[in-house]
PDB file of N, CA and C in Angstrom:
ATOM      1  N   UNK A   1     -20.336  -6.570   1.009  1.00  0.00           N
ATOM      2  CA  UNK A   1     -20.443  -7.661   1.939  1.00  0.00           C
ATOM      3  C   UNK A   1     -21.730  -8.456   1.713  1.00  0.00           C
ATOM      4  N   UNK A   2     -23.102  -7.602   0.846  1.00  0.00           N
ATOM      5  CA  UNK A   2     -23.725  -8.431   1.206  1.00  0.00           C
ATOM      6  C   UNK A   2     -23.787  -9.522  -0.304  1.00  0.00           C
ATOM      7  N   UNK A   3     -23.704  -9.099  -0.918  1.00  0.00           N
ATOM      8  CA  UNK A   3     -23.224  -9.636  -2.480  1.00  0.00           C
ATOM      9  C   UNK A   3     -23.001 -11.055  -1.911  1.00  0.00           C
ATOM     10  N   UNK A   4     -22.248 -11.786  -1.357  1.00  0.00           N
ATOM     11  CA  UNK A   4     -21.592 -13.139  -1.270  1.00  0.00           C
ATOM     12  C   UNK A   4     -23.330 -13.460  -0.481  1.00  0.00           C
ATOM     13  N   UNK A   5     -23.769 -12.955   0.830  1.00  0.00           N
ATOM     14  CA  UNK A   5     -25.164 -14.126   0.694  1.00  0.00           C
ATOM     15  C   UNK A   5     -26.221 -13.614  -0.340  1.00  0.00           C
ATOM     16  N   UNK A   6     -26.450 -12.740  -1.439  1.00  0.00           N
ATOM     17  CA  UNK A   6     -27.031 -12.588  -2.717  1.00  0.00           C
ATOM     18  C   UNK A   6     -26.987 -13.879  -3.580  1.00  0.00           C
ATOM     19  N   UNK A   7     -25.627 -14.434  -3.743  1.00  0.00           N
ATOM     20  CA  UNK A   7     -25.270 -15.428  -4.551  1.00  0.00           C
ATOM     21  C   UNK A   7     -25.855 -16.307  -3.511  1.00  0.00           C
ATOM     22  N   UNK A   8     -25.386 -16.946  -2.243  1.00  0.00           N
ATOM     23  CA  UNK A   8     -26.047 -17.730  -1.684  1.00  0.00           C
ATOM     24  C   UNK A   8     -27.214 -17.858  -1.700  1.00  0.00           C
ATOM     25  N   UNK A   9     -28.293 -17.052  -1.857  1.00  0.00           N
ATOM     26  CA  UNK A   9     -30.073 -17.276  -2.380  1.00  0.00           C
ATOM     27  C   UNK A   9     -30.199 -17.729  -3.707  1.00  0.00           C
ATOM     28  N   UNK A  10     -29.242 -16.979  -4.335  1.00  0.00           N
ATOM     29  CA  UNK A  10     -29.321 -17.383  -5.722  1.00  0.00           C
ATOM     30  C   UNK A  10     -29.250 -18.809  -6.026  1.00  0.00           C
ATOM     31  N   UNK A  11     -27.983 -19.094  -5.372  1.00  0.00           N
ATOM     32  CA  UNK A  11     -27.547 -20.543  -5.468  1.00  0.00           C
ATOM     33  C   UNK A  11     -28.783 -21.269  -4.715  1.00  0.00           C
ATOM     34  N   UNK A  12     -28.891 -21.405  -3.565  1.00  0.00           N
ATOM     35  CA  UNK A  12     -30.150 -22.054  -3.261  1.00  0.00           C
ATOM     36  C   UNK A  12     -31.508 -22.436  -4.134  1.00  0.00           C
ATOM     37  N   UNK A  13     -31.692 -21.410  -4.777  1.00  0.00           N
ATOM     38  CA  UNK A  13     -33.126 -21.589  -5.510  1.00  0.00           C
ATOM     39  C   UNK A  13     -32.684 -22.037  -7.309  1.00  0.00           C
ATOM     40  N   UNK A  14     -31.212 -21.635  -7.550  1.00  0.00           N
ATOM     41  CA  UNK A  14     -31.339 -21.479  -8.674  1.00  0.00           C
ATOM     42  C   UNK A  14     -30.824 -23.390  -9.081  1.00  0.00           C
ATOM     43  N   UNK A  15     -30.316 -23.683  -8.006  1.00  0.00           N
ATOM     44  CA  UNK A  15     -29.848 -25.360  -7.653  1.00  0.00           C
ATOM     45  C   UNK A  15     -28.898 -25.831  -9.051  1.00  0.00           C
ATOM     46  N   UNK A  16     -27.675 -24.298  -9.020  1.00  0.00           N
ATOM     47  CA  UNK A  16     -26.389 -24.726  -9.443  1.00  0.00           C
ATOM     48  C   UNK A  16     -25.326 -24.424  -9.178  1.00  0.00           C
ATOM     49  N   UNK A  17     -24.414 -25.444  -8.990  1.00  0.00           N
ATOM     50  CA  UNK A  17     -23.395 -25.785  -7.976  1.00  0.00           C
ATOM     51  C   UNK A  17     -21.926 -25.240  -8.496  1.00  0.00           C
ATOM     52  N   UNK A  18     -22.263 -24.230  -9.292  1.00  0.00           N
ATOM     53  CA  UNK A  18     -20.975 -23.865  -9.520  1.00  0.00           C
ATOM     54  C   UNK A  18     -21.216 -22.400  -8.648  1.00  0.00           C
ATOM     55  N   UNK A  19     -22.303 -21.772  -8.422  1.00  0.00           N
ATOM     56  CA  UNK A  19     -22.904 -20.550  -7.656  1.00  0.00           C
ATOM     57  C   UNK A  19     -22.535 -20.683  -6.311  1.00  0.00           C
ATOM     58  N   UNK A  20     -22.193 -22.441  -5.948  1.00  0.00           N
ATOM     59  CA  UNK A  20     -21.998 -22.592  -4.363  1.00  0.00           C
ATOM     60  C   UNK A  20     -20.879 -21.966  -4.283  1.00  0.00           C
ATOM     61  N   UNK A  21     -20.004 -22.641  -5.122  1.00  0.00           N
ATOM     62  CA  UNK A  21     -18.616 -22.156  -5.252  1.00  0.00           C
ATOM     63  C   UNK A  21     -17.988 -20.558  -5.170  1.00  0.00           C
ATOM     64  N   UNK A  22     -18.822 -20.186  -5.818  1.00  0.00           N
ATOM     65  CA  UNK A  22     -18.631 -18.530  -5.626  1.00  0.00           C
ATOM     66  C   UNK A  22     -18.935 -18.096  -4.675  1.00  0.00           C
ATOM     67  N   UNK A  23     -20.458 -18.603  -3.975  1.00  0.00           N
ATOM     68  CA  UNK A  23     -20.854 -18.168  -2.725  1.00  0.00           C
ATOM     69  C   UNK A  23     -19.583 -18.634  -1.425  1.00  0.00           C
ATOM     70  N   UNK A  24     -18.811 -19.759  -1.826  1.00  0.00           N
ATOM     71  CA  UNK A  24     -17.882 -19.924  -0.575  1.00  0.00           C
ATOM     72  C   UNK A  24     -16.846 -18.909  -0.872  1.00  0.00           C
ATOM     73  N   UNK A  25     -16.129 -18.991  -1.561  1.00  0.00           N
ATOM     74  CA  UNK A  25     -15.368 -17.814  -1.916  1.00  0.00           C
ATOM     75  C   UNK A  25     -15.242 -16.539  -1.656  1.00  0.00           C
ATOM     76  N   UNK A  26     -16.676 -16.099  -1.864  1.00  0.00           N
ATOM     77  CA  UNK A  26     -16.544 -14.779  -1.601  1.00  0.00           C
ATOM     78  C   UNK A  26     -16.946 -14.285  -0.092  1.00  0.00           C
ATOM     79  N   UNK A  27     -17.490 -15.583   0.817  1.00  0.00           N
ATOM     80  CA  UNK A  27     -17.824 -15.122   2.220  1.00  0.00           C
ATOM     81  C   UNK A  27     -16.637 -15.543   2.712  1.00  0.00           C
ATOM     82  N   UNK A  28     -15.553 -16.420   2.224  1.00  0.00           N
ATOM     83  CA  UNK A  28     -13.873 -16.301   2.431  1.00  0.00           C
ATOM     84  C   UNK A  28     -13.382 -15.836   2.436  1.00  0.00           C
ATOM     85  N   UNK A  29     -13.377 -14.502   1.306  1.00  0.00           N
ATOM     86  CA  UNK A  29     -12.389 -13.461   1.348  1.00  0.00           C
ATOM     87  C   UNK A  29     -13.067 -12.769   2.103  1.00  0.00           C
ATOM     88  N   UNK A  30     -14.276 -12.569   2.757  1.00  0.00           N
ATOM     89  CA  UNK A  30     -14.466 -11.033   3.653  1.00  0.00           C
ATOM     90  C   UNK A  30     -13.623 -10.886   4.904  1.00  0.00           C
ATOM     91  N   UNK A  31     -13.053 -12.005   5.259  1.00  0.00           N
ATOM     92  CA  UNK A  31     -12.052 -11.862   6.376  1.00  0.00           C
ATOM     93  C   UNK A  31     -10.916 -10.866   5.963  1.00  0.00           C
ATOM     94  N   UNK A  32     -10.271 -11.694   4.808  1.00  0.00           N
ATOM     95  CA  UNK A  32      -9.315 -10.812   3.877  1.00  0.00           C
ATOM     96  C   UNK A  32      -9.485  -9.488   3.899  1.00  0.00           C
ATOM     97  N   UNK A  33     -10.637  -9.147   3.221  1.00  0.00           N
ATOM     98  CA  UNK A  33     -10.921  -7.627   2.868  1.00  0.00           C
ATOM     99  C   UNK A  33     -11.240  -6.870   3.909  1.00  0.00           C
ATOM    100  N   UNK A  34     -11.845  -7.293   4.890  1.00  0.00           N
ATOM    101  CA  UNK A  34     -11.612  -6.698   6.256  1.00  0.00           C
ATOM    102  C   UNK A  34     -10.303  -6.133   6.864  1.00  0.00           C
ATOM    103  N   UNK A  35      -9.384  -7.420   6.751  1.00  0.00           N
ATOM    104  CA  UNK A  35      -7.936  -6.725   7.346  1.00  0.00           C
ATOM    105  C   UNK A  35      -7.203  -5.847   6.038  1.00  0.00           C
ATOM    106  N   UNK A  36      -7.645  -6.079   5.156  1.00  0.00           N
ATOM    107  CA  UNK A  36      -7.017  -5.356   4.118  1.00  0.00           C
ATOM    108  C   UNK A  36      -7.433  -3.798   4.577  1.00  0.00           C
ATOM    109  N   UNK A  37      -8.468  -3.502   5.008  1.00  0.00           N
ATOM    110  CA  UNK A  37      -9.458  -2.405   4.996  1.00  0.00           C
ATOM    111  C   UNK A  37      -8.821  -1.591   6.224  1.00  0.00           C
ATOM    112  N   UNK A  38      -8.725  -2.532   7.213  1.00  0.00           N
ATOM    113  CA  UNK A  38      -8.799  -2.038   8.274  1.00  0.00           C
ATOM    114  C   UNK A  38      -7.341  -1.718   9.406  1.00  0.00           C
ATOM    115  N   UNK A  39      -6.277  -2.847   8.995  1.00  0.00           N
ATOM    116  CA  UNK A  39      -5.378  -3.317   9.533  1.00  0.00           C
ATOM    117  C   UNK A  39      -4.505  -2.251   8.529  1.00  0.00           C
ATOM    118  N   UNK A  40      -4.307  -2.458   7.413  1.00  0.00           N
ATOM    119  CA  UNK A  40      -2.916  -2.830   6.449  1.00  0.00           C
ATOM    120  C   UNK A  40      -3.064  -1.144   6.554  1.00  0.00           C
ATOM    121  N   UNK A  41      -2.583  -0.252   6.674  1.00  0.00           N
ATOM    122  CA  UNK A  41      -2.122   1.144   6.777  1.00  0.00           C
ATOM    123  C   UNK A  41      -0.916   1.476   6.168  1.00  0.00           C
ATOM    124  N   UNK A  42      -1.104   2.691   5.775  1.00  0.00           N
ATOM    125  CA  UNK A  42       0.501   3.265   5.043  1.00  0.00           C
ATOM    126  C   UNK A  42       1.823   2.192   5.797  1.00  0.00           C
ATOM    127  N   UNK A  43       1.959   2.921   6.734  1.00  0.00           N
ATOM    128  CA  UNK A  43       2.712   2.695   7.719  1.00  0.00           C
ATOM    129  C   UNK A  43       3.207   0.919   7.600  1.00  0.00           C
ATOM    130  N   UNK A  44       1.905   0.061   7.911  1.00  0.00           N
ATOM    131  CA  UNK A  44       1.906  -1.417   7.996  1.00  0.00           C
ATOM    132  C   UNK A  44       2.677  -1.473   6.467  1.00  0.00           C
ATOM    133  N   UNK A  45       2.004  -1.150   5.749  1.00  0.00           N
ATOM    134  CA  UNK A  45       2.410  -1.744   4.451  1.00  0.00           C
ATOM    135  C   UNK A  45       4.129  -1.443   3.909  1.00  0.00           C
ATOM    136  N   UNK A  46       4.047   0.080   4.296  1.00  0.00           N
ATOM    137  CA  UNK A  46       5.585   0.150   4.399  1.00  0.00           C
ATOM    138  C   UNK A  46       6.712  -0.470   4.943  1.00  0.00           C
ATOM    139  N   UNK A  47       6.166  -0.912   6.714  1.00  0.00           N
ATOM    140  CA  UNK A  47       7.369  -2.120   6.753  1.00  0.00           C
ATOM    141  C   UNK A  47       7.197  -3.310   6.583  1.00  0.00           C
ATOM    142  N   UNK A  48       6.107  -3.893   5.998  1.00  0.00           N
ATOM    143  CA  UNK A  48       6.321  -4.963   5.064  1.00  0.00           C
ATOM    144  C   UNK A  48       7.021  -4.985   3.638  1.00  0.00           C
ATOM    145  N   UNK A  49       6.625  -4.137   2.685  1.00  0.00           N
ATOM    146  CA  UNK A  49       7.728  -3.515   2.052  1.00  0.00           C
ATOM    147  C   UNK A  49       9.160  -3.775   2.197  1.00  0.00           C
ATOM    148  N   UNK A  50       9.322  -3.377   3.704  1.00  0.00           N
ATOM    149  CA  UNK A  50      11.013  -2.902   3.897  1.00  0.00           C
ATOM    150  C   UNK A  50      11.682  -4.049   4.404  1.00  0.00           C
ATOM    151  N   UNK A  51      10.952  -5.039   5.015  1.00  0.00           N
ATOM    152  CA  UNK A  51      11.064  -6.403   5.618  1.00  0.00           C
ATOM    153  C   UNK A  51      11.048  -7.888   3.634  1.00  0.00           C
ATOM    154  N   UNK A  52      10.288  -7.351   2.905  1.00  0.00           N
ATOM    155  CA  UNK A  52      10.144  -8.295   1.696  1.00  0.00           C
ATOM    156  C   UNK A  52      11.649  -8.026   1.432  1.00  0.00           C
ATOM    157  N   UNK A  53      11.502  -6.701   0.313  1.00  0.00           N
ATOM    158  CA  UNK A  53      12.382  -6.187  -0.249  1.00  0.00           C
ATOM    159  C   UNK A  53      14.070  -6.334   0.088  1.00  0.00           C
ATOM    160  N   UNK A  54      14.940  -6.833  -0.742  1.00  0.00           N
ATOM    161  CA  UNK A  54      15.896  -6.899  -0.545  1.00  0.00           C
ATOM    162  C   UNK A  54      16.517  -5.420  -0.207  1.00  0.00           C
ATOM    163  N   UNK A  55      17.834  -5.333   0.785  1.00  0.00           N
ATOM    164  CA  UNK A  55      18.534  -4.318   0.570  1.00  0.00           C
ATOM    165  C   UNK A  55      19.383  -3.691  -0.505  1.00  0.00           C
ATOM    166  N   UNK A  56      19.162  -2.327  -0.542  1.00  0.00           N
ATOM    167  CA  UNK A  56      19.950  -1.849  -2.300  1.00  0.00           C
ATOM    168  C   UNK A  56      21.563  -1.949  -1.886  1.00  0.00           C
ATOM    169  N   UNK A  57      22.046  -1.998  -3.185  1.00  0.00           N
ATOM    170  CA  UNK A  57      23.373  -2.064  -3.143  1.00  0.00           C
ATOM    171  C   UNK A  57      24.008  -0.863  -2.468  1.00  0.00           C
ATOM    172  N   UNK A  58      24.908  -1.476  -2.148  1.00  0.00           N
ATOM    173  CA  UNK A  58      25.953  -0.187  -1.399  1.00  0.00           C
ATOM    174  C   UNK A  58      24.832   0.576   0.050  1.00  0.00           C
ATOM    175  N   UNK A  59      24.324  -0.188   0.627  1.00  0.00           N
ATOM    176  CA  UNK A  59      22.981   0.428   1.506  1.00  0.00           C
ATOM    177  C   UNK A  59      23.227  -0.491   2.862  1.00  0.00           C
ATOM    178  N   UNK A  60      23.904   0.114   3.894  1.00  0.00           N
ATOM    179  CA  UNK A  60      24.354  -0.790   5.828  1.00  0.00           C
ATOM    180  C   UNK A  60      23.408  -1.876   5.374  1.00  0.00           C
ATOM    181  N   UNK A  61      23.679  -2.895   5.306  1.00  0.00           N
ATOM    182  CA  UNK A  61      22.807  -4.526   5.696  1.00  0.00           C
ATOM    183  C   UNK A  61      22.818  -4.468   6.950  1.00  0.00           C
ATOM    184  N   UNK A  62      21.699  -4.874   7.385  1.00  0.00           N
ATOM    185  CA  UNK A  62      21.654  -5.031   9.230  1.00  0.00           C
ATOM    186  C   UNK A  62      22.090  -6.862   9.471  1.00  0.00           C
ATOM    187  N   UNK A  63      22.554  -6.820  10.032  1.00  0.00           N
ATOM    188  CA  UNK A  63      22.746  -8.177  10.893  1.00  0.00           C
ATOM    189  C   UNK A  63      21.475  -9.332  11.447  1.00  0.00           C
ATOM    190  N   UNK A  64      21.194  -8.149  12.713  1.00  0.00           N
ATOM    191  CA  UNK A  64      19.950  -8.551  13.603  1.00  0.00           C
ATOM    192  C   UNK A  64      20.868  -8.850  14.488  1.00  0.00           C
ATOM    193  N   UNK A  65      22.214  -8.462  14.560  1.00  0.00           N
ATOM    194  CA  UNK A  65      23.253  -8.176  16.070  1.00  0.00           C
ATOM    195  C   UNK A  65      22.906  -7.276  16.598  1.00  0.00           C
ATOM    196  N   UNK A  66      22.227  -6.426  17.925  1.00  0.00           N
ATOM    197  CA  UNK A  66      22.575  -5.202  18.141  1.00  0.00           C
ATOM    198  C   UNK A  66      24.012  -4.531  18.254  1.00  0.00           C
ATOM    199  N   UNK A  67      24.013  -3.658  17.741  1.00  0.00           N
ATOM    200  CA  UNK A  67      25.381  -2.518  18.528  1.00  0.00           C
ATOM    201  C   UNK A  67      25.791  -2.378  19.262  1.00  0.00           C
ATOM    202  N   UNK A  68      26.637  -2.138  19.706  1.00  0.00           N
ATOM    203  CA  UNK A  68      26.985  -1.726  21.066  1.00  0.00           C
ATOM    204  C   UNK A  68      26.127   0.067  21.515  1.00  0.00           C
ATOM    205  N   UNK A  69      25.907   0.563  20.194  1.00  0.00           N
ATOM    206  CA  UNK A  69      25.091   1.924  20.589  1.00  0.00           C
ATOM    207  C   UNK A  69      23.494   1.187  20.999  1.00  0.00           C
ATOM    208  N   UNK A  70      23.000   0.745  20.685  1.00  0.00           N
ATOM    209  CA  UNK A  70      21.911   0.275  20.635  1.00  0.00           C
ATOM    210  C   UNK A  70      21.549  -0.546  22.040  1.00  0.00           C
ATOM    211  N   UNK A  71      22.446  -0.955  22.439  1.00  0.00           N
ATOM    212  CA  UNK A  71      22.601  -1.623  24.479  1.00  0.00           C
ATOM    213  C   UNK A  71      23.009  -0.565  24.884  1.00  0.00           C
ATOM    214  N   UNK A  72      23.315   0.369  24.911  1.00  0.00           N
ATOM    215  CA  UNK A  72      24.055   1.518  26.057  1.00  0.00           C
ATOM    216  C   UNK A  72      22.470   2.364  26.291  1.00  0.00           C
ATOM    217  N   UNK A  73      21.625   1.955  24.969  1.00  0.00           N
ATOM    218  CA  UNK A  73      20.607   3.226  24.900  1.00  0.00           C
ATOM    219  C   UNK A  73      19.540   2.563  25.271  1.00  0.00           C
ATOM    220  N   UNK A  74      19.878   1.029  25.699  1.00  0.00           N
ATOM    221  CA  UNK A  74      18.352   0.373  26.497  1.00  0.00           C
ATOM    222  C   UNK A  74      18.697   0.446  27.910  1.00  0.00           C
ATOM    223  N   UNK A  75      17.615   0.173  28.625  1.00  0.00           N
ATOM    224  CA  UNK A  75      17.529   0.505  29.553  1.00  0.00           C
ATOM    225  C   UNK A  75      17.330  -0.775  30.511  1.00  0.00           C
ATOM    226  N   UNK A  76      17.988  -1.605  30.670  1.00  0.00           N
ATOM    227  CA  UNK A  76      17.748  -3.236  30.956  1.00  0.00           C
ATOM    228  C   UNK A  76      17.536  -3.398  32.623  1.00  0.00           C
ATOM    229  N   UNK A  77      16.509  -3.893  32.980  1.00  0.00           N
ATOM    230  CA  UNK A  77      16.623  -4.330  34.492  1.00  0.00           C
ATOM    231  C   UNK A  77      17.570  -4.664  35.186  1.00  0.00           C
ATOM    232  N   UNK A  78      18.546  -3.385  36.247  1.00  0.00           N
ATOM    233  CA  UNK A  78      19.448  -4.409  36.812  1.00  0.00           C
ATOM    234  C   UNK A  78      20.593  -3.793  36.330  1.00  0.00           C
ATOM    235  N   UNK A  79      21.007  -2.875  35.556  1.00  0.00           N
ATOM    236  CA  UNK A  79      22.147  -1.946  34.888  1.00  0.00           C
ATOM    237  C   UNK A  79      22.153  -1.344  36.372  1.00  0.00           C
ATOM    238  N   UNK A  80      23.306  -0.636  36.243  1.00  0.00           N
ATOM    239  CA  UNK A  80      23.728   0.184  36.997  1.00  0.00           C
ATOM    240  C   UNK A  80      23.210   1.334  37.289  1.00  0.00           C
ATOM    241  N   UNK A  81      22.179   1.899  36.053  1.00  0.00           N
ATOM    242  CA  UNK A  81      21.313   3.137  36.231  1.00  0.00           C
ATOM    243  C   UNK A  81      19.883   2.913  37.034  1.00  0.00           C
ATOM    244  N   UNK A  82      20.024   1.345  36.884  1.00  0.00           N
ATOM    245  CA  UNK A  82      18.558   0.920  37.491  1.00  0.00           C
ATOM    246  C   UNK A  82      18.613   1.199  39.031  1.00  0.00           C
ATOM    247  N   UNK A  83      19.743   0.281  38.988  1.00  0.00           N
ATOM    248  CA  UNK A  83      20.388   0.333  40.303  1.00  0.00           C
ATOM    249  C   UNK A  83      20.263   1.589  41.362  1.00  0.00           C
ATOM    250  N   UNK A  84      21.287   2.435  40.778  1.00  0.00           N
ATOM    251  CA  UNK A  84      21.058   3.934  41.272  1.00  0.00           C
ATOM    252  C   UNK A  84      19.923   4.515  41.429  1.00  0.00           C
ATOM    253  N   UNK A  85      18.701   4.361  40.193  1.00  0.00           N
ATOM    254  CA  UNK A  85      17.330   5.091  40.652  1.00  0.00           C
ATOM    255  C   UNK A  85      16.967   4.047  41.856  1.00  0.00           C
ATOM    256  N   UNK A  86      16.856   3.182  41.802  1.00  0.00           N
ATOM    257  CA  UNK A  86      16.252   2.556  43.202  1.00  0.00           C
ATOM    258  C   UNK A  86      16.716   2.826  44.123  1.00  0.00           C
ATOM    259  N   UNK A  87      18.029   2.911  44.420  1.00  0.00           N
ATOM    260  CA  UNK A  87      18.816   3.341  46.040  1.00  0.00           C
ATOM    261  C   UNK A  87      18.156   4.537  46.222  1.00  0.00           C
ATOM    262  N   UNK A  88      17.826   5.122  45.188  1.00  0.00           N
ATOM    263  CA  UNK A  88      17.575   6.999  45.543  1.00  0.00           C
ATOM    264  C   UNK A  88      16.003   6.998  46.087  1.00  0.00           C
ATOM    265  N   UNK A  89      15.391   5.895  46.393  1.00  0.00           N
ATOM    266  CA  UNK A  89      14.150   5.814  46.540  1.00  0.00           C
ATOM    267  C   UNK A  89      14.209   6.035  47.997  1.00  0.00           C
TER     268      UNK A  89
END
């Protein structure tokens, strides 16, 4: 991290302007390398991965319809189970 204002002294005293350039650059990417560092985890990176990556052949394609299994197993404000726990109150 501290490398990028290193070049910035450098560049200052050394008064060439291609050094600025590097010096912006590299205090640009520390945002980058931060979330790279800190954020991006097995996990993160895996479902980005799984979200890029096309599906393999012969492998369920999802829609982005739910199921009908997939609504029976939420639990929505106002169902009939909701219903019932509240009367029982």
């Amino acid at each position: 991290m501290g490398l990028g204002w290193v070049v910035g002294f450098v560049a200052a005293f050394a008064d060439w302007p291609a050094l600025w350039y590097v010096f912006i650059v590299v205090n640009s990417l520390q945002g980058a390398l931060l979330c790279v560092a800190f954020v991006v985890t097995r996990q993160v990176a895996r479902l980005f991965v799984d979200c890029v990556r096309p599906p393999l052949h012969g492998a369920p394609s999802d829609t982005g319809k739910p199921s009908s299994n997939d609504l029976k197993s939420r639990n929505v404000p106002g169902d009939s189970t909701e219903v019932a726990r509240m009367s029982d109150v």
